[in-house]
C-alpha atoms as a PDB file:
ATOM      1  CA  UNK A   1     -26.480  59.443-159.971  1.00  0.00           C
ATOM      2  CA  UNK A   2     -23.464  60.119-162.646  1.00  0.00           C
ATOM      3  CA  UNK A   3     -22.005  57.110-163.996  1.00  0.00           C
ATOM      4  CA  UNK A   4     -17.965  58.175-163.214  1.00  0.00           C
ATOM      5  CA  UNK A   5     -15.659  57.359-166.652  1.00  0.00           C
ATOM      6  CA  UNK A   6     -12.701  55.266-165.662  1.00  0.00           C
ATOM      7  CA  UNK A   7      -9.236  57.012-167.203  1.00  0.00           C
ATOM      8  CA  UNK A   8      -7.826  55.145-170.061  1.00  0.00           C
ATOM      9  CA  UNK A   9      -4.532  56.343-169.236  1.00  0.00           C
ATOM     10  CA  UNK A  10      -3.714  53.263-167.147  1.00  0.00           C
ATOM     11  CA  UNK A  11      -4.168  50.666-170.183  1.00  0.00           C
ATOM     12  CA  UNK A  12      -1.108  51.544-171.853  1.00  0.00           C
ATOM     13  CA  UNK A  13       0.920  51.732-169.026  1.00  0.00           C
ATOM     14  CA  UNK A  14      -0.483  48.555-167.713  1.00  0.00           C
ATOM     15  CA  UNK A  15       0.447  47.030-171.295  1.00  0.00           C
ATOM     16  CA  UNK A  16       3.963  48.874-171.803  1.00  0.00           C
ATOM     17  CA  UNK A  17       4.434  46.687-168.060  1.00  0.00           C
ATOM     18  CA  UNK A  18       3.592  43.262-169.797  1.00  0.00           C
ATOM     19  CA  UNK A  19       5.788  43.788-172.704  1.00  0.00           C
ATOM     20  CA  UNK A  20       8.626  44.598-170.616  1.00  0.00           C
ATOM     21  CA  UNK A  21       7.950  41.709-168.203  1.00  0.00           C
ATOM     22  CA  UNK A  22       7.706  39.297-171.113  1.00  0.00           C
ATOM     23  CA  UNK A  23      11.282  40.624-172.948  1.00  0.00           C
ATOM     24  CA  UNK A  24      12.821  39.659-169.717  1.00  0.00           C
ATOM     25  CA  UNK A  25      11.157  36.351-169.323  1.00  0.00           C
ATOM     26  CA  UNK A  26      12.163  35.786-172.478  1.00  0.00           C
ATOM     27  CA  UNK A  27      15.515  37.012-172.500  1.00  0.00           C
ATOM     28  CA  UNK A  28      16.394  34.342-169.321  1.00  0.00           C
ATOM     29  CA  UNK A  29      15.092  31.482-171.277  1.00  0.00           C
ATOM     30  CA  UNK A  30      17.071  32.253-174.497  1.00  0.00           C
ATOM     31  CA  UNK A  31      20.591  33.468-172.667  1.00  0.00           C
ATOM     32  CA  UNK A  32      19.858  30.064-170.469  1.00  0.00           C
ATOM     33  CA  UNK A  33      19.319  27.956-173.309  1.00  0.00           C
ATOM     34  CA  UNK A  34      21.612  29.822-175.721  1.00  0.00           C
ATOM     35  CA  UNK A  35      24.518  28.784-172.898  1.00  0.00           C
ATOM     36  CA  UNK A  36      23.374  25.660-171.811  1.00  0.00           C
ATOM     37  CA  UNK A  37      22.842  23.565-175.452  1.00  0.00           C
ATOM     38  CA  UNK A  38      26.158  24.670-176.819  1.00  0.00           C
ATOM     39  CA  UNK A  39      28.305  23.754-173.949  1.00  0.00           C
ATOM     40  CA  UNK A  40      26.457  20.545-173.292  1.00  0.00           C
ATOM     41  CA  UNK A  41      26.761  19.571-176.592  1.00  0.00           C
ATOM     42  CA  UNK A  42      30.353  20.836-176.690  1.00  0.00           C
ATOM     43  CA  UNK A  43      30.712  18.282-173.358  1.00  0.00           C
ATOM     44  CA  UNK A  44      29.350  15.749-174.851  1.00  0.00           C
ATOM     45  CA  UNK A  45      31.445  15.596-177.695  1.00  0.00           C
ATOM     46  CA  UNK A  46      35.004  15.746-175.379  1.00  0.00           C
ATOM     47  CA  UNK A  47      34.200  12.655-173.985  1.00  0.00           C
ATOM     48  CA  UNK A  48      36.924   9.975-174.281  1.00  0.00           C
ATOM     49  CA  UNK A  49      34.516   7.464-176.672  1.00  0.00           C
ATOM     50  CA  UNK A  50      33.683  10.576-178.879  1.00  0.00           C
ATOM     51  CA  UNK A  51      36.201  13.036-179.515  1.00  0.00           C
ATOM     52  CA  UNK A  52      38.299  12.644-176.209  1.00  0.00           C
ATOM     53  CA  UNK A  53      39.606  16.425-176.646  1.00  0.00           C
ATOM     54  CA  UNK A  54      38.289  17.533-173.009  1.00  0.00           C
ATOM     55  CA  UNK A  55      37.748  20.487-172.503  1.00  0.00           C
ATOM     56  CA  UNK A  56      38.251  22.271-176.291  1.00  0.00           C
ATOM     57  CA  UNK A  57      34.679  21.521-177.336  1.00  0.00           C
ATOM     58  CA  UNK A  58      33.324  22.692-174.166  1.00  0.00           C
ATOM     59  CA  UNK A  59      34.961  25.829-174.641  1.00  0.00           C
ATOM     60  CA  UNK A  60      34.010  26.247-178.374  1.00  0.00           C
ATOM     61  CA  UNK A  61      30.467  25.453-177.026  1.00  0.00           C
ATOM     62  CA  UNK A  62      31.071  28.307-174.159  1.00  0.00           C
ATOM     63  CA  UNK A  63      32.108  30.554-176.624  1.00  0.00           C
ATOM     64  CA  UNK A  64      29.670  29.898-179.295  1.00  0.00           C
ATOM     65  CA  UNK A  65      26.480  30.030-176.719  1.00  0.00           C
ATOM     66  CA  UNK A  66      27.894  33.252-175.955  1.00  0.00           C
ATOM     67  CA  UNK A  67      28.110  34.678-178.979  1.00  0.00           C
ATOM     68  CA  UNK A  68      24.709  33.743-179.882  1.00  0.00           C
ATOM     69  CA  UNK A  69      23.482  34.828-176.388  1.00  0.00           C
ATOM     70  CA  UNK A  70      24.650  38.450-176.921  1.00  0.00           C
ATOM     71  CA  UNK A  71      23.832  38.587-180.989  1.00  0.00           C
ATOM     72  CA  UNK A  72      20.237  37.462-179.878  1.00  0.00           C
ATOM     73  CA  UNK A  73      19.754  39.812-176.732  1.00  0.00           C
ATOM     74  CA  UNK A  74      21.065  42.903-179.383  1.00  0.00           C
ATOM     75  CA  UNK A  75      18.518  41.755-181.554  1.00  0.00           C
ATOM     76  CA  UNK A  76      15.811  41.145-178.494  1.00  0.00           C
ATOM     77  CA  UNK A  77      16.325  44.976-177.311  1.00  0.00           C
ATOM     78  CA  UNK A  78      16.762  46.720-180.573  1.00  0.00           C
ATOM     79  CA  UNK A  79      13.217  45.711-180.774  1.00  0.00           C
ATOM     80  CA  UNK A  80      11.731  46.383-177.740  1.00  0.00           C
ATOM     81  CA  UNK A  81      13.283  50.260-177.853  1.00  0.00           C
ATOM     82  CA  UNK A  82      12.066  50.236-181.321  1.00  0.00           C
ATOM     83  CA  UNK A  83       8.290  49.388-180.036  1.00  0.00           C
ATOM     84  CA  UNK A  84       8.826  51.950-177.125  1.00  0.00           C
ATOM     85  CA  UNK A  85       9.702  54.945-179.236  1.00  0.00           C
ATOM     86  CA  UNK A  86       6.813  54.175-181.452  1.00  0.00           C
ATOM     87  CA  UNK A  87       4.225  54.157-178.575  1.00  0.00           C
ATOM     88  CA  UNK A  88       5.904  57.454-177.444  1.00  0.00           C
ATOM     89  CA  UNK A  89       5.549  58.913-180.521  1.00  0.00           C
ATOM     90  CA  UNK A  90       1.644  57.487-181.009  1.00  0.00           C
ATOM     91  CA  UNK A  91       1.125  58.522-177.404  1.00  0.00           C
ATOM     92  CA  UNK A  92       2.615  61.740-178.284  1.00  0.00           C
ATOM     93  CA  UNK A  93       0.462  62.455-181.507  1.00  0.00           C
ATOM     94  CA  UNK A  94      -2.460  61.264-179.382  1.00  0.00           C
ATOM     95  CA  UNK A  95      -1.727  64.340-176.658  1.00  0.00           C
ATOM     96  CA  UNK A  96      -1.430  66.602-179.593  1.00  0.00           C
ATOM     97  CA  UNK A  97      -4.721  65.926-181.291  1.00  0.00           C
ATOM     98  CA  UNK A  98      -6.863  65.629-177.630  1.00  0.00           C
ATOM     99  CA  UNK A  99      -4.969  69.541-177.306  1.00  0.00           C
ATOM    100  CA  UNK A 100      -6.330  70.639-180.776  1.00  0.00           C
END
């Protein structure tokens, strides 16, 4: 009986999957926590024994965790596309040499 070969063409796919699953993952823990420290600590700092400026360092802390939110998520998907396009163009140069 023929042993069947399984097609390898699933394995990158199946790994192209993870990687985006795991960006996103880790994009919602670093917009959370880019958000969430910064106004916290931004809250903690308007209360009336500390600073007692409610609600400017909240808002600096808003806009700060923001900033770094959006600078980090740039940097987060430059990379990923970067990785994609250079498994299209292996996968690519792969086709091309299996054709020769």
């Amino acid at each position: 009986m023929p042993v069947l070969k399984r097609d390898n063409t699933e394995k990158p796919e199946r790994k192209q999957l993870f990687s985006a699953l795991w960006l996103l993952f880790n994009i919602g823990w670093y917009v959370a926590l880019s958000l969430i420290l910064p106004t916290w600590f931004g809250t903690w700092l308007d209360d009336p024994k500390i600073l007692n400026t409610r609600p400017l360092c909240t808002l600096i802390g808003f806009g700060l965790g923001t900033m770094i939110a959006g600078y980090g998520l740039y940097r987060m998907l430059r990379q990923f596309l970067k990785e994609q396009k250079d498994m299209d163009a292996k996968k690519n140069s792969d086709k091309e040499q299996d054709s020769e």
